[in-house]
N, C-alpha and C. Protein backbone atom coordinates (compact mmCIF):
# COMPACT_ATOMS: atom_id res chain seq x y z
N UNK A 1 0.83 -1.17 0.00
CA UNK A 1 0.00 0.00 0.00
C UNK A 1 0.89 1.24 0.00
N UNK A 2 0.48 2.44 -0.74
CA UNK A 2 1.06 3.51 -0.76
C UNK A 2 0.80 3.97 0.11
N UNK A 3 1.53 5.00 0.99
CA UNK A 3 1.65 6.34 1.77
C UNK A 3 1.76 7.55 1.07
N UNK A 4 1.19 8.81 0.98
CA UNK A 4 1.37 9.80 0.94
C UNK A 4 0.74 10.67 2.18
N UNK A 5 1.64 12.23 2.02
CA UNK A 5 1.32 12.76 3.24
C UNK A 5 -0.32 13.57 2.94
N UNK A 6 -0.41 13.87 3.97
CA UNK A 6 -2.18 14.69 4.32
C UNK A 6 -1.92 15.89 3.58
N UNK A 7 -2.90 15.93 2.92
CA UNK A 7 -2.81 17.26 2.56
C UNK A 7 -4.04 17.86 2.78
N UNK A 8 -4.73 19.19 1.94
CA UNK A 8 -5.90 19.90 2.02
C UNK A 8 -7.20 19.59 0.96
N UNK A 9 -6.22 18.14 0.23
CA UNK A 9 -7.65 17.85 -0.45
C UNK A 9 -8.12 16.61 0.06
N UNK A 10 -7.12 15.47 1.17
CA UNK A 10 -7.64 14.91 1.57
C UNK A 10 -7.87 14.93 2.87
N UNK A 11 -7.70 16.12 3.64
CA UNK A 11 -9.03 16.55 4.64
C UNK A 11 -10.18 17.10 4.69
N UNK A 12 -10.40 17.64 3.47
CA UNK A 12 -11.37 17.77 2.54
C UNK A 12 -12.24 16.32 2.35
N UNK A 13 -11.67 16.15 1.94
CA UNK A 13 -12.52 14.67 1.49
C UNK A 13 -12.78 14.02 3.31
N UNK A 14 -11.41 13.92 4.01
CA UNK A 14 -12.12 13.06 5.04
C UNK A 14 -13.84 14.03 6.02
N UNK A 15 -13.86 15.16 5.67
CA UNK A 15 -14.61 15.79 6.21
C UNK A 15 -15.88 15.43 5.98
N UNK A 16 -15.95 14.60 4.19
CA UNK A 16 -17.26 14.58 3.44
C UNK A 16 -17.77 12.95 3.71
N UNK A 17 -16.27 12.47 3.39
CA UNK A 17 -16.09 10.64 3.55
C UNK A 17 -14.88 10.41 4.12
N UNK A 18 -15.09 9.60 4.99
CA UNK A 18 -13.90 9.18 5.75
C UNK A 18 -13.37 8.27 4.67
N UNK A 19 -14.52 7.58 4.07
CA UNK A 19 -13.64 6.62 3.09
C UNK A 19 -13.00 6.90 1.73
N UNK A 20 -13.23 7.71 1.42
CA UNK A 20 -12.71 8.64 0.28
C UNK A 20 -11.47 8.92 0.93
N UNK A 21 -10.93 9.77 1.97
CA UNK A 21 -10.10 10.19 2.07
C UNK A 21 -8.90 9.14 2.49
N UNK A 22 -9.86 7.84 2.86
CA UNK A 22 -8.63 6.79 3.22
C UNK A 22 -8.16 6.30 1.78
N UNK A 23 -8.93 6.10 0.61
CA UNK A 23 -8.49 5.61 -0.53
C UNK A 23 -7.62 6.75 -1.28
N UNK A 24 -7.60 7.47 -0.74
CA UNK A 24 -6.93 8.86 -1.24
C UNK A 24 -5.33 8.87 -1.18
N UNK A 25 -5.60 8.57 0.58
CA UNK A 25 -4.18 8.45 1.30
C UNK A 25 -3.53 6.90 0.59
N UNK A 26 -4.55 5.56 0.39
CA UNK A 26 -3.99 4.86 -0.02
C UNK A 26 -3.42 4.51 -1.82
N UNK A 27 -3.29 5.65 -1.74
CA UNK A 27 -3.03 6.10 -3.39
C UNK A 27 -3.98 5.83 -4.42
N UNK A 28 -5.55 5.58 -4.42
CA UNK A 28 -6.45 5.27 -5.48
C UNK A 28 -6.86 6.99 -5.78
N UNK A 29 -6.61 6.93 -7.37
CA UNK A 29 -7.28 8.46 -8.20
C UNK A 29 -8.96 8.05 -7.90
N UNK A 30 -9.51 9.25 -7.65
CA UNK A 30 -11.13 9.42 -8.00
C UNK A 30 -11.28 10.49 -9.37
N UNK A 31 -12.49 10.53 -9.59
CA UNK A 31 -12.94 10.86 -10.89
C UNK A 31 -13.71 12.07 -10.11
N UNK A 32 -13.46 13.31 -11.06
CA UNK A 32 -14.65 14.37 -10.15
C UNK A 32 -15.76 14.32 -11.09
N UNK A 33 -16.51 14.28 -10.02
CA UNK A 33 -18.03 14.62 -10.77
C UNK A 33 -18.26 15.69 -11.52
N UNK A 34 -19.73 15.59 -12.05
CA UNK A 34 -20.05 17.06 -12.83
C UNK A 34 -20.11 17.89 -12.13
N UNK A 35 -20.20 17.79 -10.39
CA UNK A 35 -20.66 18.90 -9.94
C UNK A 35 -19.26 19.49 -9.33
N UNK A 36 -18.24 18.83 -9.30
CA UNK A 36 -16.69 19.17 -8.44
C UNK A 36 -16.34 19.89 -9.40
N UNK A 37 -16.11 19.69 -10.88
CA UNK A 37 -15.07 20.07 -11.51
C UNK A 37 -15.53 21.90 -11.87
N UNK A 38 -17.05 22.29 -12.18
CA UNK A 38 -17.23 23.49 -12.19
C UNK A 38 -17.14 24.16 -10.75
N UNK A 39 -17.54 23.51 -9.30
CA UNK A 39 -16.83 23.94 -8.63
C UNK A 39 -15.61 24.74 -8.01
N UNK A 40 -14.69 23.50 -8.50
CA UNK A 40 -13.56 23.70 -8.21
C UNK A 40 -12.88 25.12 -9.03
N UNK A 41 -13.77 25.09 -10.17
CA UNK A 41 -13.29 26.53 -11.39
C UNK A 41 -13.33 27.48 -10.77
N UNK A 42 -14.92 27.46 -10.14
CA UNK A 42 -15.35 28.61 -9.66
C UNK A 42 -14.80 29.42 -8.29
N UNK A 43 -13.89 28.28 -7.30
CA UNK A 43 -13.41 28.16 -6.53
C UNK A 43 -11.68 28.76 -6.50
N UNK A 44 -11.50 28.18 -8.00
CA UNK A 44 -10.22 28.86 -8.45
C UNK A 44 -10.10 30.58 -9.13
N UNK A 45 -11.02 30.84 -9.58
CA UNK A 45 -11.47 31.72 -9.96
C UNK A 45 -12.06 32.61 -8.33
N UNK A 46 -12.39 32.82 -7.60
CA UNK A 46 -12.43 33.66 -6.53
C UNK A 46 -11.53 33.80 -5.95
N UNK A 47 -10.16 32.72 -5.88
CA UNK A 47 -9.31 32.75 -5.14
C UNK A 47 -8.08 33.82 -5.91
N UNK A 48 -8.13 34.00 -7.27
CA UNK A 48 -7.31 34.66 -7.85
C UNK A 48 -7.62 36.06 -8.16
N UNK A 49 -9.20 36.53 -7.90
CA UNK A 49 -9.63 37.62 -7.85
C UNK A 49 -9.51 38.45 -6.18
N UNK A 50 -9.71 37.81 -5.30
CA UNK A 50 -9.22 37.84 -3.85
C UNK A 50 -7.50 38.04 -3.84
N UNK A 51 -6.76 37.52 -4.26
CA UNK A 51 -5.40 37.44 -4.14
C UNK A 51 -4.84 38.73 -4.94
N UNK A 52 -5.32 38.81 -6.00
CA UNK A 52 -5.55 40.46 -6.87
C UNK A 52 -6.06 41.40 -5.93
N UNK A 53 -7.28 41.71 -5.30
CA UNK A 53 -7.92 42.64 -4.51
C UNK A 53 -6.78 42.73 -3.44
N UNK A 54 -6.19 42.02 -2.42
CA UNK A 54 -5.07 42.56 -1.72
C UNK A 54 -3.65 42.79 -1.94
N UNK A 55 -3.51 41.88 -3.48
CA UNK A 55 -2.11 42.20 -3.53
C UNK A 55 -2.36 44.25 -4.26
N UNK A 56 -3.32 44.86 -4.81
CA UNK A 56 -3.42 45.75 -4.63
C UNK A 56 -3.74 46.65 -4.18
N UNK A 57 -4.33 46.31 -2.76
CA UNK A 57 -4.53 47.03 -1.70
C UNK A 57 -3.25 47.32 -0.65
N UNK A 58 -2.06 46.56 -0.90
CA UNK A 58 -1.08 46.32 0.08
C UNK A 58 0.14 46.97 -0.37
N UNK A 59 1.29 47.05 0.07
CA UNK A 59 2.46 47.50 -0.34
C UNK A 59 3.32 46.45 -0.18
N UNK A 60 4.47 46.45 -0.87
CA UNK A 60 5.20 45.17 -1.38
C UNK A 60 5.69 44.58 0.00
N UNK A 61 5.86 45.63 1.00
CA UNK A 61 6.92 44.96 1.88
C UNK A 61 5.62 44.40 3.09
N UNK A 62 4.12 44.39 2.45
CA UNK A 62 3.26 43.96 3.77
C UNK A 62 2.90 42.31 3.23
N UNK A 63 3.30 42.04 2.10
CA UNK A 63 2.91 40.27 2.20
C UNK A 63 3.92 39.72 1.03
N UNK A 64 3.83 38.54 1.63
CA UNK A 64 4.75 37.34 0.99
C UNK A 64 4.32 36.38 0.40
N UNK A 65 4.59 35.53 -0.94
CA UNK A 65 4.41 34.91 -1.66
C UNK A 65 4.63 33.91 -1.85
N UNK A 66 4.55 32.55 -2.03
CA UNK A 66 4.85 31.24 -2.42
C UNK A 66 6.05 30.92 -1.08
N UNK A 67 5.40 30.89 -0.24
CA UNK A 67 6.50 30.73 0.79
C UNK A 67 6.19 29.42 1.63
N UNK A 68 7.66 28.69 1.84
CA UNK A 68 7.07 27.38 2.77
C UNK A 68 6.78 28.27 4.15
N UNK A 69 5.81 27.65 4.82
CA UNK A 69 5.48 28.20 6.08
C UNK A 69 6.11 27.74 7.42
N UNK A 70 7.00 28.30 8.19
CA UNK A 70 7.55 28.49 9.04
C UNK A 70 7.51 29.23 10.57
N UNK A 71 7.82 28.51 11.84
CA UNK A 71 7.60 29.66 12.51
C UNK A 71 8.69 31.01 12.66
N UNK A 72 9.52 30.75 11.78
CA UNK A 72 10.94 31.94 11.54
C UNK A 72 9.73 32.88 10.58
N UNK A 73 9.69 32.42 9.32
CA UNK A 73 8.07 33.27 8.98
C UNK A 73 6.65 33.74 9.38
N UNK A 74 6.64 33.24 10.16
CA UNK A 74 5.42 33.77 10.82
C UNK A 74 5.92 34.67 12.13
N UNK A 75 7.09 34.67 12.56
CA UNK A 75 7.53 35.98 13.75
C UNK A 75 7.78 36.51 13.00
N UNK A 76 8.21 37.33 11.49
CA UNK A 76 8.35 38.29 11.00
C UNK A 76 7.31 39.44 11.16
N UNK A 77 5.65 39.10 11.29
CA UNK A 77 5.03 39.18 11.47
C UNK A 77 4.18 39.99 10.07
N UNK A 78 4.37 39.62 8.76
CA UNK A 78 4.03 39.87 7.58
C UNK A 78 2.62 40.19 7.37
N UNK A 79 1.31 41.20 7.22
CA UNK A 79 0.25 41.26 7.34
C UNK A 79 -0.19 40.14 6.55
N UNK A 80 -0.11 39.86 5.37
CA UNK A 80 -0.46 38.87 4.40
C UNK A 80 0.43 37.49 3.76
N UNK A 81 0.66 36.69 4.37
CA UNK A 81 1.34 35.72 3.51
C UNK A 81 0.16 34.49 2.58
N UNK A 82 0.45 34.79 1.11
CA UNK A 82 -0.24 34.10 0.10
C UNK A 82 0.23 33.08 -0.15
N UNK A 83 -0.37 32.20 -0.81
CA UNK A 83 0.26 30.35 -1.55
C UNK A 83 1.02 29.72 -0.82
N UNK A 84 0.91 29.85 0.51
CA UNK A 84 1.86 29.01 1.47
C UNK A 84 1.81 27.78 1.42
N UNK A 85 2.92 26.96 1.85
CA UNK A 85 2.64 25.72 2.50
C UNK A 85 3.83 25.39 3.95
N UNK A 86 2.87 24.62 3.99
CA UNK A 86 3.22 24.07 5.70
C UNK A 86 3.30 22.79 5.57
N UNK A 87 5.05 21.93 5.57
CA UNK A 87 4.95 20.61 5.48
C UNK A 87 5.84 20.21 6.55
N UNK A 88 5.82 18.39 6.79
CA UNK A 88 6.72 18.03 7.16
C UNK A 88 6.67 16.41 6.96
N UNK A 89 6.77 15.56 7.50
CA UNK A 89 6.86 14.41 7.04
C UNK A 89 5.71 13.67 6.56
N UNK A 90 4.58 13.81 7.29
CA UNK A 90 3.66 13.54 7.44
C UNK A 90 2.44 14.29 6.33
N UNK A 91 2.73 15.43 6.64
CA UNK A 91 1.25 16.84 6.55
C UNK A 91 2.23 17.36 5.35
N UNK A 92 1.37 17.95 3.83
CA UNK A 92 1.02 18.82 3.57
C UNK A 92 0.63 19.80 2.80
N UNK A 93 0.27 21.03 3.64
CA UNK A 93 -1.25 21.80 3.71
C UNK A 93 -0.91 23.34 3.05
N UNK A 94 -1.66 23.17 2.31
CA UNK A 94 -1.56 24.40 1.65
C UNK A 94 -2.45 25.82 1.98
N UNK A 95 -2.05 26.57 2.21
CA UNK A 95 -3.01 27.60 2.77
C UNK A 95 -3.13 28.75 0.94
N UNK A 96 -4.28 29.37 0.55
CA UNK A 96 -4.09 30.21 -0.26
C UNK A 96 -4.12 31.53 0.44
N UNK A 97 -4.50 32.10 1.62
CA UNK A 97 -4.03 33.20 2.28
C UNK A 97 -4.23 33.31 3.82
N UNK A 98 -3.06 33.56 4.50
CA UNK A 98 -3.09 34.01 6.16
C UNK A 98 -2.97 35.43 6.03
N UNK A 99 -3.62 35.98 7.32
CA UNK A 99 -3.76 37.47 7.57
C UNK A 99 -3.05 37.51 8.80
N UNK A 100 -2.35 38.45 9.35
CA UNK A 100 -1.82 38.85 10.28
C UNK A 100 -3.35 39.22 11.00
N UNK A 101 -3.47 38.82 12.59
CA UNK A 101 -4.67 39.87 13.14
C UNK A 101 -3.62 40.10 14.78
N UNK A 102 -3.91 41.48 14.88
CA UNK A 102 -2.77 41.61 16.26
C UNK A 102 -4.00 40.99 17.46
N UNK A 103 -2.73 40.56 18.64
CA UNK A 103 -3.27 40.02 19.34
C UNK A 103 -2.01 39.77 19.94
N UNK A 104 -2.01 38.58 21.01
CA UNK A 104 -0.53 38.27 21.74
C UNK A 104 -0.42 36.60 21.76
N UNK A 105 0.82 35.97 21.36
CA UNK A 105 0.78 34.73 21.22
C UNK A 105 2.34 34.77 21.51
N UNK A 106 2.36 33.17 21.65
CA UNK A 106 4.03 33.02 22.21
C UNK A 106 4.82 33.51 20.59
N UNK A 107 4.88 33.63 19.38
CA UNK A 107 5.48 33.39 18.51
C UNK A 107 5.75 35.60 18.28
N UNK A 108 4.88 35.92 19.11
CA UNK A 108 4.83 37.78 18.75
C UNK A 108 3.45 38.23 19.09
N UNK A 109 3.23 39.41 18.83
CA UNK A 109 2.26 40.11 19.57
C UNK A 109 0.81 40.13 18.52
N UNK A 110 0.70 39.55 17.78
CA UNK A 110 -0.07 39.04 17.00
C UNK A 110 -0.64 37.59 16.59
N UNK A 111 -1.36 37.13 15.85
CA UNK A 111 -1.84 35.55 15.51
C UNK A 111 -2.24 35.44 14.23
């Protein structure tokens, strides 16, 4: 049996089917339905109009881009980091945007 690590489409799936997401992890492809694949367009399509709306609302030095996610990156304390990911052996998870919101946490004075 294959292993691969968790990612965000199969916690996704385990959310809907536990068993989906185990055949997922055990390396079997699924087929998207008629109703996933315009979904997913439409899904891709908000996410790139959103990512436009702040990357021009912001100034260059307030967010970061295609960045693995770190806690050395996240004490910088960057208002916006976009297309992240967060891996490690196991996990991983792709975020399409974190926001800085102030507040106080062990990592800086924000979360």
């Amino acid at each position: 049996m294959t292993t691969k690590k968790i990612s965000r489409d199969v916690l996704a799936d385990y959310l809907n089917c536990k068993y989906k997401a185990h055949l997922k992890m055990a390396g079997q492809r699924d087929t998207p339905s008629q109703y996933e694949t315009p979904l997913s367009d439409i899904t891709q399509g908000l996410t790139e109009r959103v990512t436009e709306k702040i990357l021009a609302q912001t100034e260059n030095g307030e967010f970061l881009r295609h960045q693995p996610l770190t806690r050395h990156l996240l004490k910088q304390g960057t208002l916006y980091i976009l297309d992240a990911t967060a891996e490690d052996n196991d996990l991983s998870l792709h975020f399409d945007g974190l926001k800085r919101i102030d507040g106080s946490l062990n990592i800086g004075v924000f979360y």
